[in-house]
PDB file of N, CA and C in Angstrom:
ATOM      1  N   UNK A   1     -32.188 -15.535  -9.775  1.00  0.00           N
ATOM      2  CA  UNK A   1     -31.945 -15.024 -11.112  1.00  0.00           C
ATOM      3  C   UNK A   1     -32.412 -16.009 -12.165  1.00  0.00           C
ATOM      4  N   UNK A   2     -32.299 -17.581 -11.379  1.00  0.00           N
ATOM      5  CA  UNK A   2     -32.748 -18.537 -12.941  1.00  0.00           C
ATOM      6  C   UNK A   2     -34.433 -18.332 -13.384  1.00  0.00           C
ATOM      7  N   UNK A   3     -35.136 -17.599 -12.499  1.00  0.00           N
ATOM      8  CA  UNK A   3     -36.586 -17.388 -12.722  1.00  0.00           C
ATOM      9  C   UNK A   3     -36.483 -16.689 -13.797  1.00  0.00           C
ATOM     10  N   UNK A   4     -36.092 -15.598 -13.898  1.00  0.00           N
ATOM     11  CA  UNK A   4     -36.093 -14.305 -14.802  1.00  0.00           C
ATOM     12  C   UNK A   4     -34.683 -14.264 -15.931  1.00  0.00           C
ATOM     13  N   UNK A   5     -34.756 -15.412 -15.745  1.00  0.00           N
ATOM     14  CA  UNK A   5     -33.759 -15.481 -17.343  1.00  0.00           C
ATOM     15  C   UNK A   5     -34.235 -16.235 -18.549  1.00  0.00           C
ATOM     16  N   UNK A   6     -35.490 -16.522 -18.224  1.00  0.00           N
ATOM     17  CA  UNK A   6     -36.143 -16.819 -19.660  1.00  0.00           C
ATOM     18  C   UNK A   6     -37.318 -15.776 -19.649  1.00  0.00           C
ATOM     19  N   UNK A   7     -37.229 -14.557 -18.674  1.00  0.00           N
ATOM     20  CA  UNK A   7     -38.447 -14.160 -18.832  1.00  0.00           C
ATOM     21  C   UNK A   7     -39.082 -13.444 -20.221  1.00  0.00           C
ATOM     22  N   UNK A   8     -38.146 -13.082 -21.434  1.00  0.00           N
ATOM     23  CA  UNK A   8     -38.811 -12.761 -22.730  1.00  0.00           C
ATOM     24  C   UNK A   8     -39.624 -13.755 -23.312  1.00  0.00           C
ATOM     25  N   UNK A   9     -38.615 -15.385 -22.655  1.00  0.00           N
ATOM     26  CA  UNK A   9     -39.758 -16.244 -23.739  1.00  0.00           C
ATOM     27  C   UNK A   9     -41.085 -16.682 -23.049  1.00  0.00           C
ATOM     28  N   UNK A  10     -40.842 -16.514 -21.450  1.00  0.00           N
ATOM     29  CA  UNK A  10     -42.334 -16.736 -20.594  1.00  0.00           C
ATOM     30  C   UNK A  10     -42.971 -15.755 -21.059  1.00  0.00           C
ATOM     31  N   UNK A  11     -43.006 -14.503 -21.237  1.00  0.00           N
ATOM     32  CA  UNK A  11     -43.684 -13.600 -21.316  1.00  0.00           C
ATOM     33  C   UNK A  11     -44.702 -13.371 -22.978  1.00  0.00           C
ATOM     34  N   UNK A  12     -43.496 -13.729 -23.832  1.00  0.00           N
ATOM     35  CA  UNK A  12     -44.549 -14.207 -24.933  1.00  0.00           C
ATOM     36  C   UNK A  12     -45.072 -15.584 -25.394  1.00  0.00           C
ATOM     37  N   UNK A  13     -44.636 -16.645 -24.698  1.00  0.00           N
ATOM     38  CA  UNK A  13     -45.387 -17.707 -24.553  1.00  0.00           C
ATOM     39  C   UNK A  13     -46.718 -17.340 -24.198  1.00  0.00           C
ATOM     40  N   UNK A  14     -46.715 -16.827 -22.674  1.00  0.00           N
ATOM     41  CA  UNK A  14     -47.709 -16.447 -22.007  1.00  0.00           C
ATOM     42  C   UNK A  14     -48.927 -15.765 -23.124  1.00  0.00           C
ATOM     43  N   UNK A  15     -48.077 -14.598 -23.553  1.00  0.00           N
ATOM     44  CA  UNK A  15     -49.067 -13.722 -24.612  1.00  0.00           C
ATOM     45  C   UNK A  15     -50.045 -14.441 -25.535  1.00  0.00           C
ATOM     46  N   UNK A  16     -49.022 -15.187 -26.132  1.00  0.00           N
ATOM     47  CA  UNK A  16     -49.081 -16.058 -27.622  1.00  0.00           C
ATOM     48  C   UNK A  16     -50.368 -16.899 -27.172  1.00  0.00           C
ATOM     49  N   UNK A  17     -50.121 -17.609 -25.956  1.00  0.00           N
ATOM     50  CA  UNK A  17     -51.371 -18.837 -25.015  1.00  0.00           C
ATOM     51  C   UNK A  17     -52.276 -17.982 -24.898  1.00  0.00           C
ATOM     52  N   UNK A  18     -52.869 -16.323 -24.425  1.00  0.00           N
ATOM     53  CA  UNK A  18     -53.631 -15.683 -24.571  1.00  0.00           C
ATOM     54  C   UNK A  18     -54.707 -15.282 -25.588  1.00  0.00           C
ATOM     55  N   UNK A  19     -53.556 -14.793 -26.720  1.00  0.00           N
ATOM     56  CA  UNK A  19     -54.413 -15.029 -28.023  1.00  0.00           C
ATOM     57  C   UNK A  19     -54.925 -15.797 -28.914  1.00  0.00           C
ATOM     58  N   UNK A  20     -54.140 -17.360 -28.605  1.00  0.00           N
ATOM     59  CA  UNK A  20     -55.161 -18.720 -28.960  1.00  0.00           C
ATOM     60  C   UNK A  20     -56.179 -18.430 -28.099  1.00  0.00           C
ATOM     61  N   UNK A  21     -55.960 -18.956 -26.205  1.00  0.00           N
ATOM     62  CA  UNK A  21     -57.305 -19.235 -26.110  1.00  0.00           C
ATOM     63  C   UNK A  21     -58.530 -17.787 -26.747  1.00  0.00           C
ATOM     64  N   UNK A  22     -58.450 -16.907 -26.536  1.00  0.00           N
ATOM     65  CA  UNK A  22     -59.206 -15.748 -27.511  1.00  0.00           C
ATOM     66  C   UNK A  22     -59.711 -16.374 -28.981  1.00  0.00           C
ATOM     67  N   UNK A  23     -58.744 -16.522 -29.417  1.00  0.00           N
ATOM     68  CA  UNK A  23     -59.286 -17.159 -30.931  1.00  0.00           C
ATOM     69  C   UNK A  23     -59.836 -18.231 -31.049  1.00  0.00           C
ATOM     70  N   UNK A  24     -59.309 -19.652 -30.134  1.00  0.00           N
ATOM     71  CA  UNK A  24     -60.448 -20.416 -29.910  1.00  0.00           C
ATOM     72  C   UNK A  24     -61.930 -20.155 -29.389  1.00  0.00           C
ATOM     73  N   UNK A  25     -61.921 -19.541 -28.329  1.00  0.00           N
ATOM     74  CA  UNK A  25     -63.689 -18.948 -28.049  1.00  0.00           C
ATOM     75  C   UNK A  25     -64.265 -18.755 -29.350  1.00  0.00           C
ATOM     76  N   UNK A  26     -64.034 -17.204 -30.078  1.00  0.00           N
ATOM     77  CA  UNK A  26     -64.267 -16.743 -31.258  1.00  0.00           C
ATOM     78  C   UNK A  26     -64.796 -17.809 -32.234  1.00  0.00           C
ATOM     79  N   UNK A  27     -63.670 -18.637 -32.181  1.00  0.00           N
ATOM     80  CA  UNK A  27     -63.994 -19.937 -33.184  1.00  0.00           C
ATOM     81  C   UNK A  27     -65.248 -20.438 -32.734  1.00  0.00           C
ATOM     82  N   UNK A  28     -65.308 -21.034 -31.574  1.00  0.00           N
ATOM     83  CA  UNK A  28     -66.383 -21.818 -31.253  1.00  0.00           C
ATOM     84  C   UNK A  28     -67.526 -20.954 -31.285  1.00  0.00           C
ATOM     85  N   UNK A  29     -67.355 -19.509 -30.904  1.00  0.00           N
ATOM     86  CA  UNK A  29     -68.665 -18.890 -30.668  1.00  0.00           C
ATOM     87  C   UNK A  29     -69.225 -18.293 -32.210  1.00  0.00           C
ATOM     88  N   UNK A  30     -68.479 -18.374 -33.524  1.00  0.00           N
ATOM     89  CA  UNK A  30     -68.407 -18.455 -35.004  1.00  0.00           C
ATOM     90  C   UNK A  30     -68.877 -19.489 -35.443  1.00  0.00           C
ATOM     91  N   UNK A  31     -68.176 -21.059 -34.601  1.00  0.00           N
ATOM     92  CA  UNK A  31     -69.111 -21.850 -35.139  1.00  0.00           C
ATOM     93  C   UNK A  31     -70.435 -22.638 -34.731  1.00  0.00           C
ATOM     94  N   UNK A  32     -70.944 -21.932 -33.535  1.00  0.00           N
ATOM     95  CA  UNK A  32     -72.244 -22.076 -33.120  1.00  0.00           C
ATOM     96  C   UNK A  32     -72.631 -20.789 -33.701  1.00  0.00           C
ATOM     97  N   UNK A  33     -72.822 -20.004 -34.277  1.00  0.00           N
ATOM     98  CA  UNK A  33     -72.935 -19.054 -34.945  1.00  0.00           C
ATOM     99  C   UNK A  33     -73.476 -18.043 -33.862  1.00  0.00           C
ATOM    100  N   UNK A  34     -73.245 -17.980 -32.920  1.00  0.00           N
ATOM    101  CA  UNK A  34     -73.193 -16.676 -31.831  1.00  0.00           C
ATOM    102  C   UNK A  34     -72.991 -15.398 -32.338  1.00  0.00           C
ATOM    103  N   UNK A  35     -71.331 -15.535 -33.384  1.00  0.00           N
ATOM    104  CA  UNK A  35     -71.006 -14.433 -33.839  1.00  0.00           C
ATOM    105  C   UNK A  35     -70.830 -14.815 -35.246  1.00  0.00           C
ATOM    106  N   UNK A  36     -71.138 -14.174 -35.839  1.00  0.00           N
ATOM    107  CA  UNK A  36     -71.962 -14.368 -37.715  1.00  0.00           C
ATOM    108  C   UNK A  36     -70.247 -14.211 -38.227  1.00  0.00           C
ATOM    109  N   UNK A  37     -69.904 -15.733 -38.651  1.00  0.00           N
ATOM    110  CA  UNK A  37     -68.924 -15.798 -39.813  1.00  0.00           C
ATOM    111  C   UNK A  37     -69.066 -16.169 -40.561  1.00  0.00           C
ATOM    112  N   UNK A  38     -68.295 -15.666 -41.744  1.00  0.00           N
ATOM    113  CA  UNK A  38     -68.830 -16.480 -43.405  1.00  0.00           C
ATOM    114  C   UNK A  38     -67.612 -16.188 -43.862  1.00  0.00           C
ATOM    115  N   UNK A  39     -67.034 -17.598 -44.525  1.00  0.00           N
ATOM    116  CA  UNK A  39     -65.584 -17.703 -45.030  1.00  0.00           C
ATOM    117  C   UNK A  39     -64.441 -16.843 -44.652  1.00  0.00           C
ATOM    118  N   UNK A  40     -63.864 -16.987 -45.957  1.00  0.00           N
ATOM    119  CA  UNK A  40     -62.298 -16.481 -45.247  1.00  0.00           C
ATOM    120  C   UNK A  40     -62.452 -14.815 -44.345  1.00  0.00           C
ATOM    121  N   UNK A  41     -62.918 -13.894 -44.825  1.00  0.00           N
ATOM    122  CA  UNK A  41     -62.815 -12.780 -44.236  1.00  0.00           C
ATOM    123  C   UNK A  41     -63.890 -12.708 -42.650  1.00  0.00           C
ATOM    124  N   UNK A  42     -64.719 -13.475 -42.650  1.00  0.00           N
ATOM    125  CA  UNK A  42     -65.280 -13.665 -41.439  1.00  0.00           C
ATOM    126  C   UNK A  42     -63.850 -14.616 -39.993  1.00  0.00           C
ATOM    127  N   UNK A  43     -63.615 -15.581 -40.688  1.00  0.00           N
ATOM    128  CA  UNK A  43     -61.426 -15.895 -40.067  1.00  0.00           C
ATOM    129  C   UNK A  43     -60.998 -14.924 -40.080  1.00  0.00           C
ATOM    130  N   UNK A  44     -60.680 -13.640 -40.412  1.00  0.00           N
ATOM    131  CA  UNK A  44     -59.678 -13.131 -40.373  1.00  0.00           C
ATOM    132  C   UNK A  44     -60.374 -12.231 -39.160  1.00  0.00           C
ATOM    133  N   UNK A  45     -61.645 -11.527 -39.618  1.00  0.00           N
ATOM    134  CA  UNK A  45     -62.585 -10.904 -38.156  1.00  0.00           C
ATOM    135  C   UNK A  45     -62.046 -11.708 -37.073  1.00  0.00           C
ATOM    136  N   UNK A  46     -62.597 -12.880 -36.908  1.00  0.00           N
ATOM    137  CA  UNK A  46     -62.022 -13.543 -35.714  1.00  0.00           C
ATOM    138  C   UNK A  46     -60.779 -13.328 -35.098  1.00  0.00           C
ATOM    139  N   UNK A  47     -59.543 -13.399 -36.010  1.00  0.00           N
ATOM    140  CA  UNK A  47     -58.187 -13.045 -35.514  1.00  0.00           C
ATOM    141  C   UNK A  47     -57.838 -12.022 -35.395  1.00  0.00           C
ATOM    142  N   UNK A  48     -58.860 -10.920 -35.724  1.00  0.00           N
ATOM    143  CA  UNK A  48     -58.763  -9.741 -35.547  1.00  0.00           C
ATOM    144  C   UNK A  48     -59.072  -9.749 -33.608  1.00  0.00           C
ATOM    145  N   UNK A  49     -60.771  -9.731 -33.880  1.00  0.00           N
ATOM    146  CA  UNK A  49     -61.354  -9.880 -32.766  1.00  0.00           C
ATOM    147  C   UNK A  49     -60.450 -10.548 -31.655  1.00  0.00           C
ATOM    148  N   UNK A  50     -59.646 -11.902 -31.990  1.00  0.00           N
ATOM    149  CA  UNK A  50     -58.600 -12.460 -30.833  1.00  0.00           C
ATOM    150  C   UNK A  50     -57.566 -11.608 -30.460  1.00  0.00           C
ATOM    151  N   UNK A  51     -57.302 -10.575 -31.572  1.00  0.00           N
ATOM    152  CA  UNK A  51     -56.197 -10.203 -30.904  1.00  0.00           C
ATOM    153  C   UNK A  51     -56.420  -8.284 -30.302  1.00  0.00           C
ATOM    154  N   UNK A  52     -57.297  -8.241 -30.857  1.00  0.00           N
ATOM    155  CA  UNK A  52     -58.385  -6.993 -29.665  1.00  0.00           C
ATOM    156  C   UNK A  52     -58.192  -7.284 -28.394  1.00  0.00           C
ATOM    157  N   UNK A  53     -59.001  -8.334 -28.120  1.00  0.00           N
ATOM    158  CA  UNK A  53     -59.467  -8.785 -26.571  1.00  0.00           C
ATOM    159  C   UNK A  53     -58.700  -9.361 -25.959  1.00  0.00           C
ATOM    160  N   UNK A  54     -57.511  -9.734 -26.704  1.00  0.00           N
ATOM    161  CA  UNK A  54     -56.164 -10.352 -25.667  1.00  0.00           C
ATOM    162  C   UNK A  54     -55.541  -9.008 -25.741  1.00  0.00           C
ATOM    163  N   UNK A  55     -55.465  -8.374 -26.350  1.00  0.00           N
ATOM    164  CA  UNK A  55     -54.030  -7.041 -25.955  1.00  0.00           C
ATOM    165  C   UNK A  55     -54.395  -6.309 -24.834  1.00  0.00           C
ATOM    166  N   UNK A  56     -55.555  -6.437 -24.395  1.00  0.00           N
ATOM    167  CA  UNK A  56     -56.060  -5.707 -22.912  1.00  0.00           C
ATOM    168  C   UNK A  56     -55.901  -6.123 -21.953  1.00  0.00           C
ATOM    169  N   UNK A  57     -56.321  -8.249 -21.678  1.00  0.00           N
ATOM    170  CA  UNK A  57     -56.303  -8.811 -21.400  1.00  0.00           C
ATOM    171  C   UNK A  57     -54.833  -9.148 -20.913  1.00  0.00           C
ATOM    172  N   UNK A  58     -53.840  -9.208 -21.979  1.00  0.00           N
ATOM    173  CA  UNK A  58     -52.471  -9.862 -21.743  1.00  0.00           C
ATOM    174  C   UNK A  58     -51.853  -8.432 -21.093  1.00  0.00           C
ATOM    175  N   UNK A  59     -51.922  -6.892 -21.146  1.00  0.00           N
ATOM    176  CA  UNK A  59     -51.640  -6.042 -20.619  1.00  0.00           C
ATOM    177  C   UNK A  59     -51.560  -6.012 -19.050  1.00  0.00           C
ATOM    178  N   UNK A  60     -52.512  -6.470 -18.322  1.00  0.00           N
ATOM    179  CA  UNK A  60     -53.582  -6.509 -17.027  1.00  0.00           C
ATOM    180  C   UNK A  60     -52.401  -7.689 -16.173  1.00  0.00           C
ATOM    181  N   UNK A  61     -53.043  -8.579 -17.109  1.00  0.00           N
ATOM    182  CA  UNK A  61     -52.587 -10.206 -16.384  1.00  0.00           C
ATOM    183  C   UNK A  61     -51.294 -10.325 -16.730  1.00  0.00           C
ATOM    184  N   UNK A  62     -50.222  -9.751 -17.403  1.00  0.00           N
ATOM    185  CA  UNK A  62     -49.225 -10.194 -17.211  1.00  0.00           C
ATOM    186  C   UNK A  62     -47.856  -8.859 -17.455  1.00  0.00           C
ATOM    187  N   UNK A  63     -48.698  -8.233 -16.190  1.00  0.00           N
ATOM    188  CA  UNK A  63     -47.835  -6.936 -15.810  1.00  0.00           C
ATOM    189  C   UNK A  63     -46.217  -7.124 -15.314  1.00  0.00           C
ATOM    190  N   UNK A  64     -46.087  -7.889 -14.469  1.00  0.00           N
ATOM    191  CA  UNK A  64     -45.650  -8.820 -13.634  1.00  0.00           C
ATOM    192  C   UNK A  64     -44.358  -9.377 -14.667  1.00  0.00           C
ATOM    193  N   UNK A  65     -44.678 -10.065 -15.322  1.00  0.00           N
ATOM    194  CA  UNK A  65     -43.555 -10.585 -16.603  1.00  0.00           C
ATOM    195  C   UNK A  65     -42.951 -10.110 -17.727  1.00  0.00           C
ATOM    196  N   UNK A  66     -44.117  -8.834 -17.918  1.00  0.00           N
ATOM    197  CA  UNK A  66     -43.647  -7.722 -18.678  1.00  0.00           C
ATOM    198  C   UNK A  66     -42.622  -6.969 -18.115  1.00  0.00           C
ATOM    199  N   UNK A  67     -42.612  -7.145 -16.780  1.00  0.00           N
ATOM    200  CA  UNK A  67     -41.276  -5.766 -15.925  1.00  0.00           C
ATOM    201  C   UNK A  67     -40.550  -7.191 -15.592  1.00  0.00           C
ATOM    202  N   UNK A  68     -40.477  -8.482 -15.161  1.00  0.00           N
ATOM    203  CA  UNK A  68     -39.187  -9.325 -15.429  1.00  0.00           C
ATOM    204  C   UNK A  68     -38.490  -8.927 -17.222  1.00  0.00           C
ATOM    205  N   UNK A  69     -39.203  -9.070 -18.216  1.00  0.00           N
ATOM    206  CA  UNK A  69     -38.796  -9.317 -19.591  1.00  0.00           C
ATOM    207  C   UNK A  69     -38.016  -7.800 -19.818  1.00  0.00           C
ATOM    208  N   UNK A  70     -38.761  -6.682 -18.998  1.00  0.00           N
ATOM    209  CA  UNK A  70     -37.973  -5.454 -19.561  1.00  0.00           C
ATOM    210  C   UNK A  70     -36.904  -5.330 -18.219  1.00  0.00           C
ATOM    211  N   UNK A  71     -36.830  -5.568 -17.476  1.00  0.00           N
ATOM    212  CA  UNK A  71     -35.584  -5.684 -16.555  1.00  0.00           C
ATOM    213  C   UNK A  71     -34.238  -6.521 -17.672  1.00  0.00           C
ATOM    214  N   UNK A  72     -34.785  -7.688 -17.776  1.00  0.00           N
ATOM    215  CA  UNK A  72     -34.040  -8.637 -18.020  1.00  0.00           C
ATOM    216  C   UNK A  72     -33.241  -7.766 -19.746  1.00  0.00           C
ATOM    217  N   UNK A  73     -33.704  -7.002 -20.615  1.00  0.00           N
ATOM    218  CA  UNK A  73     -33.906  -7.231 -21.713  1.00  0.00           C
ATOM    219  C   UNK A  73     -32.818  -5.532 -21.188  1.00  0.00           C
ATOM    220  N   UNK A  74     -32.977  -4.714 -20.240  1.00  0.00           N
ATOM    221  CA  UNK A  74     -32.217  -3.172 -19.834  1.00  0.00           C
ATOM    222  C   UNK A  74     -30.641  -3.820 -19.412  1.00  0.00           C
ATOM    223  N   UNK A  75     -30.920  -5.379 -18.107  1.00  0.00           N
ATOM    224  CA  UNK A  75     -29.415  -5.617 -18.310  1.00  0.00           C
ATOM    225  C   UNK A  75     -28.748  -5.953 -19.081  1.00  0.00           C
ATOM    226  N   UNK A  76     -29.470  -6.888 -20.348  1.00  0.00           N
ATOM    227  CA  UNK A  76     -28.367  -6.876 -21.448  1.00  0.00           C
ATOM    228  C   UNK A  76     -27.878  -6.011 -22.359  1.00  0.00           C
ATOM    229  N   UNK A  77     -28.797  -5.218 -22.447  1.00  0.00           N
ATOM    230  CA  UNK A  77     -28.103  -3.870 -23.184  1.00  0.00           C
ATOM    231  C   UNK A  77     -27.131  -3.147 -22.484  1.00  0.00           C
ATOM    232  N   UNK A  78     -27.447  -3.371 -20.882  1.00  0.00           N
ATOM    233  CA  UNK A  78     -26.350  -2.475 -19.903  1.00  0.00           C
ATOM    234  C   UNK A  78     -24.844  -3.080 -20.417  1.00  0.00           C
ATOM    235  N   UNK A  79     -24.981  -4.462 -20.203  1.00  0.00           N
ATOM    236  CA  UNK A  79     -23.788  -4.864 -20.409  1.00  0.00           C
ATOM    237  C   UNK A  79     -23.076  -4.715 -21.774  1.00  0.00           C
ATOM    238  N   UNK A  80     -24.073  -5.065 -22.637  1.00  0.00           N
ATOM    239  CA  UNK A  80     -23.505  -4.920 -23.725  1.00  0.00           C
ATOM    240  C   UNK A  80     -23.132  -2.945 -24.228  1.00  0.00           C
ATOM    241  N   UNK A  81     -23.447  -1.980 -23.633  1.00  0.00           N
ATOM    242  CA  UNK A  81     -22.607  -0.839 -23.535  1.00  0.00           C
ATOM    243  C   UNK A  81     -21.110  -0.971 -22.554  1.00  0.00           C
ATOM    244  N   UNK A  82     -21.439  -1.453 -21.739  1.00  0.00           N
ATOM    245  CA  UNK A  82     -20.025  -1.697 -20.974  1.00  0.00           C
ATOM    246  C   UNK A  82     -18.824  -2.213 -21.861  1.00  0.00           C
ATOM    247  N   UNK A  83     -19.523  -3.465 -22.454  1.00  0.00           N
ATOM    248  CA  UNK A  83     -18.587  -4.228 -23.475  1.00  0.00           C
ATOM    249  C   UNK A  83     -18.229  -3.325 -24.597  1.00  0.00           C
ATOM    250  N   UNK A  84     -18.743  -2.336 -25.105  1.00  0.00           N
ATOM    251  CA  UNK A  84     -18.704  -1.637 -26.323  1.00  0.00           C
ATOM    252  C   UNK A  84     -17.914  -1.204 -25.917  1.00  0.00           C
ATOM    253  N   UNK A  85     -18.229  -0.355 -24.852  1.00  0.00           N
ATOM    254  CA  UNK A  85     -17.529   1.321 -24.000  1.00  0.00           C
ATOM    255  C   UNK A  85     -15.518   0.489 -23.979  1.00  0.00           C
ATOM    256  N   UNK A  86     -15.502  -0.572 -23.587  1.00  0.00           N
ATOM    257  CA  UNK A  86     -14.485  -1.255 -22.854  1.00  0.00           C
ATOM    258  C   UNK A  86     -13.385  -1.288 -24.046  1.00  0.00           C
ATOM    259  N   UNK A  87     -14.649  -2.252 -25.401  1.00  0.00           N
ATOM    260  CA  UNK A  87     -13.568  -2.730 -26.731  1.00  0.00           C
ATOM    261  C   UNK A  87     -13.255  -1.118 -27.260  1.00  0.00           C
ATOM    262  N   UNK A  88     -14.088   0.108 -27.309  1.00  0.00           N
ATOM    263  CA  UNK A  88     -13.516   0.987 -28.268  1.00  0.00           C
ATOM    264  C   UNK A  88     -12.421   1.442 -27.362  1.00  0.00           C
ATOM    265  N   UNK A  89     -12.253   1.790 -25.901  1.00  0.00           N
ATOM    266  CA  UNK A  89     -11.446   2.760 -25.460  1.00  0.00           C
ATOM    267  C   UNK A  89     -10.107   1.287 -25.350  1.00  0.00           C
ATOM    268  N   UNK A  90     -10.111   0.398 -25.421  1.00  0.00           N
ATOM    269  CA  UNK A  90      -8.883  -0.116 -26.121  1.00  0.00           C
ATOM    270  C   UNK A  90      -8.348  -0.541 -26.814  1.00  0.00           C
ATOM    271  N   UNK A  91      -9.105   0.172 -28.024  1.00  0.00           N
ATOM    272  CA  UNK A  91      -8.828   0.072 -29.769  1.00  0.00           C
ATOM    273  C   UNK A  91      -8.436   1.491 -29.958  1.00  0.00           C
ATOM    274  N   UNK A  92      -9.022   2.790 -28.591  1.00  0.00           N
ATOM    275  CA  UNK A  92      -8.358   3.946 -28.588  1.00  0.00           C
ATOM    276  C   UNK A  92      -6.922   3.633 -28.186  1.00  0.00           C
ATOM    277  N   UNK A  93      -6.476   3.167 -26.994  1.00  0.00           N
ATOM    278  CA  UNK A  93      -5.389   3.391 -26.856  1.00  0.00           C
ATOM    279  C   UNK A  93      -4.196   2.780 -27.547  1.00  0.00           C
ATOM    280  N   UNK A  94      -4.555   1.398 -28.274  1.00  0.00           N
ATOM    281  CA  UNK A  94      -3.788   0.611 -29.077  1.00  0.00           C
ATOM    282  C   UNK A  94      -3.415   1.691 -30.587  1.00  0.00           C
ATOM    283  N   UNK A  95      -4.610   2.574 -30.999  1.00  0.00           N
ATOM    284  CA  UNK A  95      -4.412   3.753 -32.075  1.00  0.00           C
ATOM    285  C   UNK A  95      -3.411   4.943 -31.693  1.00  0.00           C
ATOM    286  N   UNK A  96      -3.978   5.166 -30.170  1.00  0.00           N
ATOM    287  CA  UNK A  96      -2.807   6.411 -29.774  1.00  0.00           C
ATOM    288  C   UNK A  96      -1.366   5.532 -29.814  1.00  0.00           C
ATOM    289  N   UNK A  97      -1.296   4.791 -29.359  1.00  0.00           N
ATOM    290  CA  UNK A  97       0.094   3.432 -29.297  1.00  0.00           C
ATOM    291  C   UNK A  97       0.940   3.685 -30.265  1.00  0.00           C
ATOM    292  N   UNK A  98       0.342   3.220 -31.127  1.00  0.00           N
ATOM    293  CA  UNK A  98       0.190   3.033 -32.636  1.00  0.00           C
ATOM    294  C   UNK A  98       1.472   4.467 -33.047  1.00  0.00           C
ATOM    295  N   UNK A  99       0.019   5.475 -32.702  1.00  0.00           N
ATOM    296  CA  UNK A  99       0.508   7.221 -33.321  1.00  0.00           C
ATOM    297  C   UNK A  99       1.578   7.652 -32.572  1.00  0.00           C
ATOM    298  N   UNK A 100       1.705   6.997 -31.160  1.00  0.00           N
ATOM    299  CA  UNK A 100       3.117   7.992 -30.559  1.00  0.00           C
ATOM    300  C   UNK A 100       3.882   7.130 -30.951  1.00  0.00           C
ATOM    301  N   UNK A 101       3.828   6.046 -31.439  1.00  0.00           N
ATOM    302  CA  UNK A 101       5.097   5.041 -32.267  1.00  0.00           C
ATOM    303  C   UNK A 101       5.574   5.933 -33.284  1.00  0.00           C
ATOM    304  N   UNK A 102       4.514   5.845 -34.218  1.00  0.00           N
ATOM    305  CA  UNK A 102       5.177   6.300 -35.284  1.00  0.00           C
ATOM    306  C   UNK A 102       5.981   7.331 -35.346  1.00  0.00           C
ATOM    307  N   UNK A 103       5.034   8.867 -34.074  1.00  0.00           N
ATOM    308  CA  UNK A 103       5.986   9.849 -34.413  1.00  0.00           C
ATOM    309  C   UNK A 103       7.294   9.399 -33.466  1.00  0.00           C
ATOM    310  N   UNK A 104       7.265   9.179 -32.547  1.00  0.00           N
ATOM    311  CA  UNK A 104       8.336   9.084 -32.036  1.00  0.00           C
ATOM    312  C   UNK A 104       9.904   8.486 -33.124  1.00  0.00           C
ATOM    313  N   UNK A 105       9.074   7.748 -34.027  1.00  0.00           N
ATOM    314  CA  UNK A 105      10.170   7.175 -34.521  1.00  0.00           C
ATOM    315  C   UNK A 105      10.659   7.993 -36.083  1.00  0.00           C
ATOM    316  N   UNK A 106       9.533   8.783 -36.112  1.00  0.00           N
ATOM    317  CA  UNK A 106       9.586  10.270 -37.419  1.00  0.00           C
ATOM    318  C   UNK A 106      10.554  11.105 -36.979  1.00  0.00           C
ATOM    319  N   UNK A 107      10.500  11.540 -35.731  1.00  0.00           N
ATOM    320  CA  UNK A 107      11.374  12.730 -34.894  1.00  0.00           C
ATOM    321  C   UNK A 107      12.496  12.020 -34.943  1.00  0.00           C
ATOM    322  N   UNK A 108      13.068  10.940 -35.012  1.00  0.00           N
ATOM    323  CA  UNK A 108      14.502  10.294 -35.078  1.00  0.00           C
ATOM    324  C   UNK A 108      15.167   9.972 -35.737  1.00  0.00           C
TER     325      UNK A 108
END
């Protein structure tokens, strides 16, 4: 279980390391002028372009950590309905408590 309990932040680490190296290439292949940049909006192409070619890329290669991160990410919501389900139905019965108190003590 200790593998897959950081798996949200492996998984976008992982991502995040994807779309640098992407944007580094870009860079380098921008600044050997491979691919024609010119100032700021030719940067932003690039980070465009990085993050094109990694979202396919990071899809493929990190299938695998994507189903640890959504496992991991279904049990905490599981639990945390359990916990909900648990606190309201004994904030119900402390209210019914409550209501057969009172009448009980109306009728007397």
């Amino acid at each position: 279980m200790s593998s897959k309990s950081h798996a949200t932040l492996r998984y976008t680490s992982l991502r995040a390391t994807i779309f640098l190296v992407c944007l580094l290439v870009f860079t380098l292949l921008g600044h050997f002028q491979v691919i024609p940049v010119v100032g700021a909006t030719g940067f932003v192409f690039l980070v465009l372009l990085a993050g094109l070619v990694s979202a396919p890329i990071s899809y493929v290669l990190l299938s695998k950590q994507r189903d640890e991160m959504s496992q991991q990410i279904v049990g905490k919501v599981s639990s945390i309905k359990v916990r909900t389900r648990q606190r309201i139905a004994e904030q119900n019965a402390e209210e019914d408590a409550a209501d057969d108190a009172a009448r009980a003590s109306a009728q007397q």
